[in-house]
Protein backbone atom coordinates (compact mmCIF):
# COMPACT_ATOMS: atom_id res chain seq x y z
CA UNK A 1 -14.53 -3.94 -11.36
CA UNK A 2 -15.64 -6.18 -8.36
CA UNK A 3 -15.45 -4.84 -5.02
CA UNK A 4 -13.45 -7.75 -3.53
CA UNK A 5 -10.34 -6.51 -6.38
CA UNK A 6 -10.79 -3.06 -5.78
CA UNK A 7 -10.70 -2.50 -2.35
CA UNK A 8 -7.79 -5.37 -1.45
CA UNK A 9 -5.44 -3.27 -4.32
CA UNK A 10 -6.47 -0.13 -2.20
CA UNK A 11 -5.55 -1.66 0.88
CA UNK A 12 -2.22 -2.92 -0.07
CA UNK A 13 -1.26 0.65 -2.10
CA UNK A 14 -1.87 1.80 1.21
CA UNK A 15 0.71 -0.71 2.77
CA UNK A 16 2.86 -0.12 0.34
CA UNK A 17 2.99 4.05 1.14
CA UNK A 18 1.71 4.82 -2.62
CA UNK A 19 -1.64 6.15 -1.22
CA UNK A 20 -2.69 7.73 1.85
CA UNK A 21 -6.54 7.90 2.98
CA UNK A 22 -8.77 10.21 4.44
CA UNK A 23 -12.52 9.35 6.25
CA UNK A 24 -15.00 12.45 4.90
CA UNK A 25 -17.57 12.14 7.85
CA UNK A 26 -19.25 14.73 6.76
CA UNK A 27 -22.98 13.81 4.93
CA UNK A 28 -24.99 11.13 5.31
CA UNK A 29 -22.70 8.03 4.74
CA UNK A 30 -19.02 8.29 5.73
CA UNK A 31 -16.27 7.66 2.74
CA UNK A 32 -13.25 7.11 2.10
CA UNK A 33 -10.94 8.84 -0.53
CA UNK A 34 -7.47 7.71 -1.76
CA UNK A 35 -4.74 9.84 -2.91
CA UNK A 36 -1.24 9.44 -4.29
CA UNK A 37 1.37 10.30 -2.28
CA UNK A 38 4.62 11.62 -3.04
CA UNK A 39 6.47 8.36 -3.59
CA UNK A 40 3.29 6.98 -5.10
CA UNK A 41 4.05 9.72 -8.04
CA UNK A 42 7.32 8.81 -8.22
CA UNK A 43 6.52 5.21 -8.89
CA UNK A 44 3.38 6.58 -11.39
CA UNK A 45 6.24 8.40 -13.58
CA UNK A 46 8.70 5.41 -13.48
CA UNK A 47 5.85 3.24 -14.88
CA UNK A 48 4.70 5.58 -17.28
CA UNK A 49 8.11 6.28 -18.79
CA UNK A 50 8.25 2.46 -18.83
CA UNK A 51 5.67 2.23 -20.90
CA UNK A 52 5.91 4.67 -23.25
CA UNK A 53 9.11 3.24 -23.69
CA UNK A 54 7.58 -0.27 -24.22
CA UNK A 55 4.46 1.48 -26.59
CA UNK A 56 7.83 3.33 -28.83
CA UNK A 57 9.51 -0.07 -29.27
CA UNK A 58 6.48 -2.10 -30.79
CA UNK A 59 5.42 0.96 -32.63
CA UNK A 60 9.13 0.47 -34.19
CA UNK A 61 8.36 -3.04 -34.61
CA UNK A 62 5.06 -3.13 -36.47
CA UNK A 63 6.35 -0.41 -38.66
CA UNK A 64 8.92 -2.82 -40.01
């Protein structure tokens, strides 16, 4: 994945209050971690019960 994608979709997460980040100055080159925040898991479980929902109904399809 490209930089200029990743780090944009990071950004706006951020914006969005699905991650948080945190500077680790520590070492010889600073860096920056993401992590999900509360509401960010809450929007991780939606989607994944939306698509296991989705995967279950063309599972049921291609079966016939």
């Amino acid at each position: 994945m490209d930089s200029g994608t990743l780090y944009p979709l990071l950004r706006r997460l951020e914006k969005q209050s699905i991650l948080i980040s945190e500077w680790e100055t520590e070492g010889s080159k600073p860096r920056k971690y993401y992590k999900r925040t509360e509401f960010g898991t809450e929007i991780y479980e939606e989607l994944k019960k939306q698509w296991e929902f989705m995967q279950s109904s063309m599972n049921l399809m291609l079966q016939g």
